[in-house]
C-alpha atoms as a PDB file:
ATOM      1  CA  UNK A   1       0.000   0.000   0.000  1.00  0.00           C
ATOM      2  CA  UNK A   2       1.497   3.181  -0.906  1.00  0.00           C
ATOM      3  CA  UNK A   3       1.955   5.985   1.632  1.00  0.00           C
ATOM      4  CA  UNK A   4       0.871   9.705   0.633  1.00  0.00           C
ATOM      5  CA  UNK A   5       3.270  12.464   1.620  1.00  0.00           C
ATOM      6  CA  UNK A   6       2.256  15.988   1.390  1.00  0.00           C
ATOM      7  CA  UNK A   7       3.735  18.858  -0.764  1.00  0.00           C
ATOM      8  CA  UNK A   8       6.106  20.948   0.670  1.00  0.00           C
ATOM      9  CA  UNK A   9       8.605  24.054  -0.255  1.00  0.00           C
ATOM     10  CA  UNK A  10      11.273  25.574   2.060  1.00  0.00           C
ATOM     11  CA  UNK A  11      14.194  28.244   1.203  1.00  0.00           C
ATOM     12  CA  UNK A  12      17.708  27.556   1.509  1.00  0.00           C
ATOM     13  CA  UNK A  13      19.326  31.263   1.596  1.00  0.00           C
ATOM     14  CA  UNK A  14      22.798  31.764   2.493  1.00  0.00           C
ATOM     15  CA  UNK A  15      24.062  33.682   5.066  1.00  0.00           C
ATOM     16  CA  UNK A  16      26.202  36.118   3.596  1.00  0.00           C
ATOM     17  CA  UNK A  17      23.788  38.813   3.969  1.00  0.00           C
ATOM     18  CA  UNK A  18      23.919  41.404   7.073  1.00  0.00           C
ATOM     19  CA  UNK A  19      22.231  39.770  10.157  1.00  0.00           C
ATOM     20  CA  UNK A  20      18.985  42.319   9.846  1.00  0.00           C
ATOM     21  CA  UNK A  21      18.553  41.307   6.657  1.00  0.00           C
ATOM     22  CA  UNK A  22      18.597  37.750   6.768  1.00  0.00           C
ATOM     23  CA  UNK A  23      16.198  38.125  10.055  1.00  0.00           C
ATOM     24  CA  UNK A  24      13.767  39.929   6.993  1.00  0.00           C
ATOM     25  CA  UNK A  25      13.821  37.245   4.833  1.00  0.00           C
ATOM     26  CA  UNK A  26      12.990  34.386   7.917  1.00  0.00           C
ATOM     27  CA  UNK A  27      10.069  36.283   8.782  1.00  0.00           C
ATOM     28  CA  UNK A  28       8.659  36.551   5.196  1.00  0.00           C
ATOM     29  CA  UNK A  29       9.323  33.115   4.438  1.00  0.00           C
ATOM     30  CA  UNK A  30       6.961  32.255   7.280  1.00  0.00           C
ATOM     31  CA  UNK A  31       4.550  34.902   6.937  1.00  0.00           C
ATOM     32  CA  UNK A  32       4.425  33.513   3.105  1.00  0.00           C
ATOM     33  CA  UNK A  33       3.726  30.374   4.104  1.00  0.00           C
ATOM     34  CA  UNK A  34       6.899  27.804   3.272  1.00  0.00           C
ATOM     35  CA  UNK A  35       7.759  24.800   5.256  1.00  0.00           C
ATOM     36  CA  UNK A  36      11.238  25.388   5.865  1.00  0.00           C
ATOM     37  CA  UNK A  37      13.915  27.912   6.401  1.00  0.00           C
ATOM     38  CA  UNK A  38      17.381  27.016   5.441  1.00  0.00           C
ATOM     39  CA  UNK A  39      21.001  28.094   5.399  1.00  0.00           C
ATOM     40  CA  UNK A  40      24.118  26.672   4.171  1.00  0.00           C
ATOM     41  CA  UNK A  41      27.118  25.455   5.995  1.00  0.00           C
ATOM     42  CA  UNK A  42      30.270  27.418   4.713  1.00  0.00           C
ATOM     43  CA  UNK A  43      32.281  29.983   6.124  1.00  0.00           C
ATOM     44  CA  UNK A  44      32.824  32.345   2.891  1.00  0.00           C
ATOM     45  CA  UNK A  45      30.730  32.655  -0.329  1.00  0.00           C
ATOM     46  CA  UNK A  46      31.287  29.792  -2.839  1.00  0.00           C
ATOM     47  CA  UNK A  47      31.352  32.700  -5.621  1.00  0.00           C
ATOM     48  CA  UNK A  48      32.992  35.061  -4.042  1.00  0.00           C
ATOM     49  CA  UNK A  49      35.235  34.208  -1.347  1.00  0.00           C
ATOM     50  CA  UNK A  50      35.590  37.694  -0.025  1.00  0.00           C
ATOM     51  CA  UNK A  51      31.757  37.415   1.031  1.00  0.00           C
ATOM     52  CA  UNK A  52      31.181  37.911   4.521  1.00  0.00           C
ATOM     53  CA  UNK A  53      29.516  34.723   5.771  1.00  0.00           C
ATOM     54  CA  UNK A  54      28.296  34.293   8.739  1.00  0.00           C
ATOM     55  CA  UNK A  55      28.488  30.720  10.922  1.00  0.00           C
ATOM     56  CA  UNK A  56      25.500  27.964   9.987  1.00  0.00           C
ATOM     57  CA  UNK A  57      24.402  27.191  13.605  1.00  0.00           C
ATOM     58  CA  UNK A  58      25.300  30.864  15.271  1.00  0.00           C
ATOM     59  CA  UNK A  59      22.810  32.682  12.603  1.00  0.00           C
ATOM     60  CA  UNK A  60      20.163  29.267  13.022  1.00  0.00           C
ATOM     61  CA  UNK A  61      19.965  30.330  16.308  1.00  0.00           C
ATOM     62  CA  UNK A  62      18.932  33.906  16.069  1.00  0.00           C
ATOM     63  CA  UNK A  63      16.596  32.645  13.466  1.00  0.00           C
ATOM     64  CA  UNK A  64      14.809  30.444  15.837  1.00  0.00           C
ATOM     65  CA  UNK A  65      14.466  33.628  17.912  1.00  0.00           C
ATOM     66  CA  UNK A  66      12.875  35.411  15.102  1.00  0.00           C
ATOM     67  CA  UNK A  67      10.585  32.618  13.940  1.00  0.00           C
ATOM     68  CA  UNK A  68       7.657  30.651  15.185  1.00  0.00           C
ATOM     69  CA  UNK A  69       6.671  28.150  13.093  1.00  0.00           C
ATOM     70  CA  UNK A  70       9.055  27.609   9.722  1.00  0.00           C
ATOM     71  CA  UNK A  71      11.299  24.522  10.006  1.00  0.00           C
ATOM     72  CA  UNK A  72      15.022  25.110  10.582  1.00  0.00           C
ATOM     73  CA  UNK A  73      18.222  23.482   8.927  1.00  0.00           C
ATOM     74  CA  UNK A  74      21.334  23.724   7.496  1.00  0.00           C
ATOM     75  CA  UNK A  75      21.767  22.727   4.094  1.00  0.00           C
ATOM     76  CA  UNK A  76      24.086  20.604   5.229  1.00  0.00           C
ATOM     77  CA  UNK A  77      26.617  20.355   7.358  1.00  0.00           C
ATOM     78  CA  UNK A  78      29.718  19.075   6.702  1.00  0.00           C
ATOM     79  CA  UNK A  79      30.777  16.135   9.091  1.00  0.00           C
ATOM     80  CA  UNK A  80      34.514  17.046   8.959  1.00  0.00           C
ATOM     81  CA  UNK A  81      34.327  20.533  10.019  1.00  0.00           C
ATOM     82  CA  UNK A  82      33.292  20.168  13.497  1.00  0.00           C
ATOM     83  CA  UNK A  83      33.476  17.188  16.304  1.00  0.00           C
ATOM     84  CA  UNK A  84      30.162  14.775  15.757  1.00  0.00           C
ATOM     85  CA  UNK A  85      28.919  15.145  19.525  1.00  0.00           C
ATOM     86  CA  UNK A  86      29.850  18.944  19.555  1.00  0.00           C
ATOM     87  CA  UNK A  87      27.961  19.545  16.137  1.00  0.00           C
ATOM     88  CA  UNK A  88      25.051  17.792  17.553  1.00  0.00           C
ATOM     89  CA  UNK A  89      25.311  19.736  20.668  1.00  0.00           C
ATOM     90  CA  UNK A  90      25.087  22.613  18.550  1.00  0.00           C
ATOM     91  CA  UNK A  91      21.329  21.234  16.367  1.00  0.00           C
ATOM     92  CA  UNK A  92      20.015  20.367  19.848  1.00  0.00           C
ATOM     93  CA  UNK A  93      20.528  23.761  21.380  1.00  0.00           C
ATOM     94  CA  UNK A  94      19.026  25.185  18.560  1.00  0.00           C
ATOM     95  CA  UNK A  95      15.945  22.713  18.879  1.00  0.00           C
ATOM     96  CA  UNK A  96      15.247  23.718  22.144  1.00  0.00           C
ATOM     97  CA  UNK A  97      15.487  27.610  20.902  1.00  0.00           C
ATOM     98  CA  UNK A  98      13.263  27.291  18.569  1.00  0.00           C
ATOM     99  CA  UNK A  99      10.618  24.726  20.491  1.00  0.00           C
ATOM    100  CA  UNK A 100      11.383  21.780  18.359  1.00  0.00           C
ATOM    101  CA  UNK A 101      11.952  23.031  14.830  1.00  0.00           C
ATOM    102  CA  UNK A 102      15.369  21.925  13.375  1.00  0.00           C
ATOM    103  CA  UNK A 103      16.358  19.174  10.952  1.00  0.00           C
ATOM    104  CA  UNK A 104      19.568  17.826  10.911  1.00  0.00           C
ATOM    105  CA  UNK A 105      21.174  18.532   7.753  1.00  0.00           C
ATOM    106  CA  UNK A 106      24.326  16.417   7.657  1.00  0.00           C
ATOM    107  CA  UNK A 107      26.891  15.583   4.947  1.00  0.00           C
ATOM    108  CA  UNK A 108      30.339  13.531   4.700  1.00  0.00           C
ATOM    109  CA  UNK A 109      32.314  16.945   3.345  1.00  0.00           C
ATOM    110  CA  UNK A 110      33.317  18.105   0.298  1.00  0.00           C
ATOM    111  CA  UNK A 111      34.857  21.300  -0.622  1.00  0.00           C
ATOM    112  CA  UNK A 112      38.723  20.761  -0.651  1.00  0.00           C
ATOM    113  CA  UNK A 113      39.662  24.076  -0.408  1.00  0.00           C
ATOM    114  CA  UNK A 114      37.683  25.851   2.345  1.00  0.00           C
ATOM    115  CA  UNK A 115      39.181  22.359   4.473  1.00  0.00           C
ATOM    116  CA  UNK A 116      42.994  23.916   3.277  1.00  0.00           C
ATOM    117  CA  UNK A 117      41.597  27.867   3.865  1.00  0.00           C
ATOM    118  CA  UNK A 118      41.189  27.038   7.622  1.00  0.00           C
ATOM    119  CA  UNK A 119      43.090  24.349   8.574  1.00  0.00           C
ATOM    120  CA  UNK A 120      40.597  21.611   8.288  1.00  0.00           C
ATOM    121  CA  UNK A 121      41.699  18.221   7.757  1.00  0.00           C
ATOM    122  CA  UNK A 122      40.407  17.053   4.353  1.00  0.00           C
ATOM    123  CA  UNK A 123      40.922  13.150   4.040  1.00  0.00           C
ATOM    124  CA  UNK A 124      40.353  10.479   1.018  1.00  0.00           C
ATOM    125  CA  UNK A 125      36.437  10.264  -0.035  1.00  0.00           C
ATOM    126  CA  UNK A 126      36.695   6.733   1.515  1.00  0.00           C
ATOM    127  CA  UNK A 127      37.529   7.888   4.854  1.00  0.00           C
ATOM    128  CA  UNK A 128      35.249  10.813   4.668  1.00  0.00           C
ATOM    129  CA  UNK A 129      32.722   8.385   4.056  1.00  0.00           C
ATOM    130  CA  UNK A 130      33.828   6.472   6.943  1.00  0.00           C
ATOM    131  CA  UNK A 131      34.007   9.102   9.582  1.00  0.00           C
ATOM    132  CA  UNK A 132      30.440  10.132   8.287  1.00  0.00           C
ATOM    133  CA  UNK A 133      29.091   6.602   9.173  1.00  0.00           C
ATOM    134  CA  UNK A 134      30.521   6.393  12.356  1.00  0.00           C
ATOM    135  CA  UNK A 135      28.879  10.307  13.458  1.00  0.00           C
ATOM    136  CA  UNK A 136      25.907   8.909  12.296  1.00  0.00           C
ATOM    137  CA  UNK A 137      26.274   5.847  14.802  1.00  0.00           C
ATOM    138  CA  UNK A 138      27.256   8.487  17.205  1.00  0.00           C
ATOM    139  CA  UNK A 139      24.466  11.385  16.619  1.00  0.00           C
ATOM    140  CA  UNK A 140      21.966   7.864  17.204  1.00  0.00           C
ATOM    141  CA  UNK A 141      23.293   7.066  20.182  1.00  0.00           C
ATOM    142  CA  UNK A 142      23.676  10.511  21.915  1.00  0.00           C
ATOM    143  CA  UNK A 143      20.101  11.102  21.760  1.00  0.00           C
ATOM    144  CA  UNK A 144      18.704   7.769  23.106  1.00  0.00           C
ATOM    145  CA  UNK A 145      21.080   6.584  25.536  1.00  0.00           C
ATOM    146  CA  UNK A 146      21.891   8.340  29.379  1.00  0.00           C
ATOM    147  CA  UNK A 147      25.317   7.541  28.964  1.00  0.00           C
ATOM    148  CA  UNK A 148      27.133   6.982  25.665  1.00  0.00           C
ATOM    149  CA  UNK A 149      30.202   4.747  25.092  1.00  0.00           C
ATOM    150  CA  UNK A 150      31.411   4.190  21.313  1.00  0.00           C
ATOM    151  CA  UNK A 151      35.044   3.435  20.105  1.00  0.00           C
ATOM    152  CA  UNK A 152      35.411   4.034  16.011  1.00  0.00           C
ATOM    153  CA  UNK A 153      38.278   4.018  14.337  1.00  0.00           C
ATOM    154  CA  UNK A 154      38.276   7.711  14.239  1.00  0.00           C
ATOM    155  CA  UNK A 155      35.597   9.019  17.073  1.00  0.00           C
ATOM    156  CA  UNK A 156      36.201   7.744  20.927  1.00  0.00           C
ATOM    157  CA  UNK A 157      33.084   8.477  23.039  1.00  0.00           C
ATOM    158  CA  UNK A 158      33.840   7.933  26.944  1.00  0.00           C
ATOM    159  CA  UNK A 159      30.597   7.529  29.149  1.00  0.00           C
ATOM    160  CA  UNK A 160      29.441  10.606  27.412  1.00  0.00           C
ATOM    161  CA  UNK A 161      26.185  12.225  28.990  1.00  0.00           C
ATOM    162  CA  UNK A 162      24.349  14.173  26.584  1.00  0.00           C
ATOM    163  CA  UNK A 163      21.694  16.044  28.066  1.00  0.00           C
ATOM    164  CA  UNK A 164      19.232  18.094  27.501  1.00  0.00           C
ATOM    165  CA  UNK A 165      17.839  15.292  24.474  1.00  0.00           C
ATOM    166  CA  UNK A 166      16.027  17.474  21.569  1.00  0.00           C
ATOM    167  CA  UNK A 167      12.946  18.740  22.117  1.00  0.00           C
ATOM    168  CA  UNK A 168      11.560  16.599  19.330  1.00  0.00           C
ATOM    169  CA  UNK A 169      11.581  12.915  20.158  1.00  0.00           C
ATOM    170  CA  UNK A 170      14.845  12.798  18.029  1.00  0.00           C
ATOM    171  CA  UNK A 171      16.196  15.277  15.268  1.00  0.00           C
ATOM    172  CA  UNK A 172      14.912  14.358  12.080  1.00  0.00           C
ATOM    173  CA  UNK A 173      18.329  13.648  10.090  1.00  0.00           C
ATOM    174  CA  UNK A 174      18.781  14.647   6.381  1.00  0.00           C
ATOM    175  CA  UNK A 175      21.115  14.097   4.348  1.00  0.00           C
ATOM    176  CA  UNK A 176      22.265  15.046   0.614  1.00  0.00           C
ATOM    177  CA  UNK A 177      24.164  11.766  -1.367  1.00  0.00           C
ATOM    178  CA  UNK A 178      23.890  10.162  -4.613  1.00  0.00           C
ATOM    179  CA  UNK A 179      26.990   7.545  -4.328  1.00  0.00           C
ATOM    180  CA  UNK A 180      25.976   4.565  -3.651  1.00  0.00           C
ATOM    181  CA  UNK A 181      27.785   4.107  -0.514  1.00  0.00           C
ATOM    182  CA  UNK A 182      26.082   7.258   0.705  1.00  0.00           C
ATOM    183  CA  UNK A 183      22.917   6.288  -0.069  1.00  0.00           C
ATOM    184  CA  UNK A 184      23.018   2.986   2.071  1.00  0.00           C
ATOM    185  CA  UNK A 185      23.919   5.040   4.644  1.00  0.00           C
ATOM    186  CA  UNK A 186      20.589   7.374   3.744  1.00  0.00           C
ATOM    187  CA  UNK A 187      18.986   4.093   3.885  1.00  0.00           C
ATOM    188  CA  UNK A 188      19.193   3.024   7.215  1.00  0.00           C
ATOM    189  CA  UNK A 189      19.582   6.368   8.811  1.00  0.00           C
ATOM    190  CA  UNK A 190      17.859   9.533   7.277  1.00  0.00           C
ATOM    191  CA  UNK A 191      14.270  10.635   7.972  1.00  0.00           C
ATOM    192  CA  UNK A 192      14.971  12.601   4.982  1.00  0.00           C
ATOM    193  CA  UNK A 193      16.915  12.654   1.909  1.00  0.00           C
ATOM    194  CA  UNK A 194      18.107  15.639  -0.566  1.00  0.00           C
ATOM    195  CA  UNK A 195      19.020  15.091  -4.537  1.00  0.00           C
ATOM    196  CA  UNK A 196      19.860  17.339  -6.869  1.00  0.00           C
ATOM    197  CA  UNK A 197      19.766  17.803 -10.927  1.00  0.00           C
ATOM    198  CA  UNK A 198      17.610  17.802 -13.209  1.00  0.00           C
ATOM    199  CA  UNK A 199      14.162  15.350 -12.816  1.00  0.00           C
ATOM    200  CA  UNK A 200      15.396  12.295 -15.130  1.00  0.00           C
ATOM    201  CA  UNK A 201      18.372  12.037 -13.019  1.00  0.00           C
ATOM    202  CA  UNK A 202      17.103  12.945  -9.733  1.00  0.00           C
ATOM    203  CA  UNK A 203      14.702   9.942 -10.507  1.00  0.00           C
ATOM    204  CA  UNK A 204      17.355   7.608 -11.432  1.00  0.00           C
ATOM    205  CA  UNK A 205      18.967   8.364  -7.992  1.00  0.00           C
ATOM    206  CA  UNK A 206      15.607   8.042  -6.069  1.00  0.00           C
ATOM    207  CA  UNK A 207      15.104   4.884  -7.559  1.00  0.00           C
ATOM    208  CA  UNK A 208      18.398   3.921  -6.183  1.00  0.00           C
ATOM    209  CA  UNK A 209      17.844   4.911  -2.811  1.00  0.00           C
ATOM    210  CA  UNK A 210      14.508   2.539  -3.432  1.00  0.00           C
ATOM    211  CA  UNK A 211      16.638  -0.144  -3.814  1.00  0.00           C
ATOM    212  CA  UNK A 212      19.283   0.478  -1.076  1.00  0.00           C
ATOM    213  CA  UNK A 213      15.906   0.660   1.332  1.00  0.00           C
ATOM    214  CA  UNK A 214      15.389  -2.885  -0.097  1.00  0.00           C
ATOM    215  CA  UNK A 215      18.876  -3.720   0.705  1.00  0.00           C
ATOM    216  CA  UNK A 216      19.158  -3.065   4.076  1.00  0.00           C
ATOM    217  CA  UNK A 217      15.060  -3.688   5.012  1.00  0.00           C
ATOM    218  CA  UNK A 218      14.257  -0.410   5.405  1.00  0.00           C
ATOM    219  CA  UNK A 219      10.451   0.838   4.021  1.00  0.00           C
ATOM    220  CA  UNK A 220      11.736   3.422   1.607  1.00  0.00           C
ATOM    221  CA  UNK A 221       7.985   5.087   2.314  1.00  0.00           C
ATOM    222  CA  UNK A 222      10.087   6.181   5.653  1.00  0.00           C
ATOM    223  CA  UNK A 223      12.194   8.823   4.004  1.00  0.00           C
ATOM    224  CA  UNK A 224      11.150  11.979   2.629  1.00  0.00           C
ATOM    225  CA  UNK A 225      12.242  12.600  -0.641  1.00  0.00           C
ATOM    226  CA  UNK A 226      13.470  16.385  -0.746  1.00  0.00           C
ATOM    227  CA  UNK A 227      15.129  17.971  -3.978  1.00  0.00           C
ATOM    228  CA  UNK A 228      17.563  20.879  -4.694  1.00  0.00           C
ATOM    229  CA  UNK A 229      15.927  21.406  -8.053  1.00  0.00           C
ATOM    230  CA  UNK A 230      18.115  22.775 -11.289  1.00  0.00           C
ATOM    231  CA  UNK A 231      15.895  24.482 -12.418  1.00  0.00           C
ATOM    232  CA  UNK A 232      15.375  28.136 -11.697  1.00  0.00           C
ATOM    233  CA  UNK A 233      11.440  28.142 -10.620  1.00  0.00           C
ATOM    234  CA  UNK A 234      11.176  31.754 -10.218  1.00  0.00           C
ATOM    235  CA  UNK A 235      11.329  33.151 -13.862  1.00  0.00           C
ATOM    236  CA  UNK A 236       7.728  33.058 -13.670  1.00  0.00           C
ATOM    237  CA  UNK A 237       4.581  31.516 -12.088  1.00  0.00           C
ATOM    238  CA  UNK A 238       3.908  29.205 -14.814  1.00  0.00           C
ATOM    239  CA  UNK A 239       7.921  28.114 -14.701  1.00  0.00           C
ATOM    240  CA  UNK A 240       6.997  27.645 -10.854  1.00  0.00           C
ATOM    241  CA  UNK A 241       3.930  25.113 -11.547  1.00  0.00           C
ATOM    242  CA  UNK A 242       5.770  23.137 -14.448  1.00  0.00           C
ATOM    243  CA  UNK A 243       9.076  22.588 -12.723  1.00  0.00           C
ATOM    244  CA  UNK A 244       7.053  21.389  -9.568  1.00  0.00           C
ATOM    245  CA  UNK A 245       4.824  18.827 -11.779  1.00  0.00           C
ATOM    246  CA  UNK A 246       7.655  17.531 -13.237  1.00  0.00           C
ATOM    247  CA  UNK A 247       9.951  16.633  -9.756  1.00  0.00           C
ATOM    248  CA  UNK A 248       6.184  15.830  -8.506  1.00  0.00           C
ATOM    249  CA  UNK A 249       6.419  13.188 -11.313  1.00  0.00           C
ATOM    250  CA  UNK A 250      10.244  12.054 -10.320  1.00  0.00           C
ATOM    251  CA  UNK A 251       8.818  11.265  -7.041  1.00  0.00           C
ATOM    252  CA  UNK A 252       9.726  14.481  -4.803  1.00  0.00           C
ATOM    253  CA  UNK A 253       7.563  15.639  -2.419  1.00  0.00           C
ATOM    254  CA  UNK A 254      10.110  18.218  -0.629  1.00  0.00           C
ATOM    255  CA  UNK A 255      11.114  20.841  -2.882  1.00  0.00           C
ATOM    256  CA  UNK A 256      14.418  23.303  -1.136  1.00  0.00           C
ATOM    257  CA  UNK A 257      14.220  26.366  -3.246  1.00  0.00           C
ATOM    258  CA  UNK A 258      17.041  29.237  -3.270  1.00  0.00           C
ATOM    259  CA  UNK A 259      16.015  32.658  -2.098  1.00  0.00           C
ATOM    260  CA  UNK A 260      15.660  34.751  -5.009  1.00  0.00           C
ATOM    261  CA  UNK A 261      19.193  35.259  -6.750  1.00  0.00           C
ATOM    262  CA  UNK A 262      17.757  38.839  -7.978  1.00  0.00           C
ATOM    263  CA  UNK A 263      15.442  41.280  -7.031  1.00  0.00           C
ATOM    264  CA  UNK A 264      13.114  40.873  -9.922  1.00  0.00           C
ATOM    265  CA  UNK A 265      12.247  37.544  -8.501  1.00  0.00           C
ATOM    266  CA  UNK A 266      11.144  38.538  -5.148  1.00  0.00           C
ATOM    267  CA  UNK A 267       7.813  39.782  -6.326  1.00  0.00           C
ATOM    268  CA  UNK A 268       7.082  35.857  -8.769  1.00  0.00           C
ATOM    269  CA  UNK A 269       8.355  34.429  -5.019  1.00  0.00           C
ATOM    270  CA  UNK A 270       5.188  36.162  -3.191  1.00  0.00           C
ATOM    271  CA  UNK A 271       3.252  35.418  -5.994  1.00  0.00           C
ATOM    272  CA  UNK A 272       3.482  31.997  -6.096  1.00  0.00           C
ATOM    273  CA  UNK A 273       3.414  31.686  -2.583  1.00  0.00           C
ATOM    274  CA  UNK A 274      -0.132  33.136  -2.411  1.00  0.00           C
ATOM    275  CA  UNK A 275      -1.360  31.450  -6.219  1.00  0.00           C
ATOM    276  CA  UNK A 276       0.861  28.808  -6.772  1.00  0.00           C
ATOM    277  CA  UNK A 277       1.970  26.920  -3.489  1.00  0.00           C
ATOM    278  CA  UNK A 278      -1.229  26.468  -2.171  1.00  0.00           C
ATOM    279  CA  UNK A 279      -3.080  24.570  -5.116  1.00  0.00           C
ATOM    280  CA  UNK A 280       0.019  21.789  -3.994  1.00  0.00           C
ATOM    281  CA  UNK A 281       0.500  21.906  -0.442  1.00  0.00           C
ATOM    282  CA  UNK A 282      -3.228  20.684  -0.592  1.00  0.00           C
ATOM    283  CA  UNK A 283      -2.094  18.238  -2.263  1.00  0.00           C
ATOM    284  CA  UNK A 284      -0.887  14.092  -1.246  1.00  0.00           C
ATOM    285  CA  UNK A 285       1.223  12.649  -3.278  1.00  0.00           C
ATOM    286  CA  UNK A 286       1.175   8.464  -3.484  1.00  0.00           C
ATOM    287  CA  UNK A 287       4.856   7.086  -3.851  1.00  0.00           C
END
């Protein structure tokens, strides 16, 4: 039997914006009506390095302050640039700021050279990979046991207490792959999972994931499918309906949308949020 899963649209803006401003855009998001509110974990712009950017979790935090409702994340965070427990310690703070809103973004690492800009270490994609199953095994753990005790071959964890637990009965983790070792791992540990492309091969790679849910006997009905689309959907409103229908039809149900790149698209963003957004969020899709 299949299970329905509603429609849903967030914005992933990063923070290279002054504080005020990016407190503006949270509070419209919301007042618009999206899901989600999203930023991205780097520490200088990807286009232009000389961008000031602020810290993923700092700025999450004082947009939990400025928010009520909107889900919070970071679009995701790279395992290797920060401790497992302390990075977790960082999402659950965050959950109890904002009553219970965050999802945990998480990621093995990519970008080579913001690991060399600061000093990070940057390892082989294997043992990225590695490390980023064993903090999964960890960030488990840490929120269901009183004491935790877990020796990897790259994290130690000594009759850790981790307290307070997230507000939420645990953080919902999410997590961006297309590899197939990284999408085993999705398998048996995300509540949600992020592509990205275009729809024919963001359905290829969902159909993989499928399969890896087979693999390891997990109902692949248990993970959201979320997408980082291609396409730009906010050259118009009738761009915003077809690009929808069509990762709709790739079997996406979570769509993570960029804030407008210019200001002529902040006026098709309210647009669609009042004509567009609502004719799918009433919406359940069968997958």
């Amino acid at each position: 039997m299949a299970t329905t899963h509603p429609v849903r649209f967030s914005i992933v803006c990063g923070q290279r914006a002054p504080w005020t401003d990016l407190a503006d855009r949270a509070r419209e998001v919301e007042s618009l009506g999206f899901h989600g509110f999203n930023v991205v974990d780097h520490f200088y712009g990807l286009k232009d390095v000389m961008d000031p950017t602020h810290e993923a979790y700092t700025i999450l935090a004082g947009l939990a302050l400025v928010t009520t409702r909107v889900r919070l994340g970071v679009m995701v965070c790279g395992n290797t640039y920060r401790n497992p427990a302390f990075l977790l310690k960082q999402a659950v703070t965050v959950d109890h700021m904002s009553n219970g809103r965050v999802d945990f973004g998480v990621g093995a690492g990519w970008l080579e050279r913001e690991h060399e800009a600061y000093g990070f270490e940057f390892p082989s994609a294997k043992e990225r990979v590695d490390r980023f199953a064993e903090a999964l095994e960890i960030w488990r753990l840490l929120q269901i046991e009183e004491r935790t005790n877990y020796l990897g071959q790259y994290y130690e964890l000594i009759d850790s207490p981790f307290e307070p637990k997230p507000v939420q009965k645990k953080l919902p983790v999410l997590i961006g792959a297309s590899a197939p070792r990284m999408l085993r791992l999705t398998a048996r540990y995300a509540d949600i999972w992020n592509a990205r492309g275009e729809p024919e091969t963001a359905k290829e790679q969902n159909e993989a994931l499928t399969r890896a849910c087979e693999e390891v006997g997990r109902d692949p009905d248990e993970i959201v499918r979320s997408i980082s689309p291609s396409r730009n959907f906010l050259l118009s409103a009738s761009d915003f309906q077809r690009n929808t229908e069509a990762y709709i039809a790739a079997g996406f149900t979570d769509f993570q949308l960029p804030w407008p790149r210019v200001p002529a698209e902040e006026p098709i963003l309210r647009q669609v949020a009042a004509d567009v957004i609502p004719q799918f969020t009433k919406r359940a899709v069968d997958r």
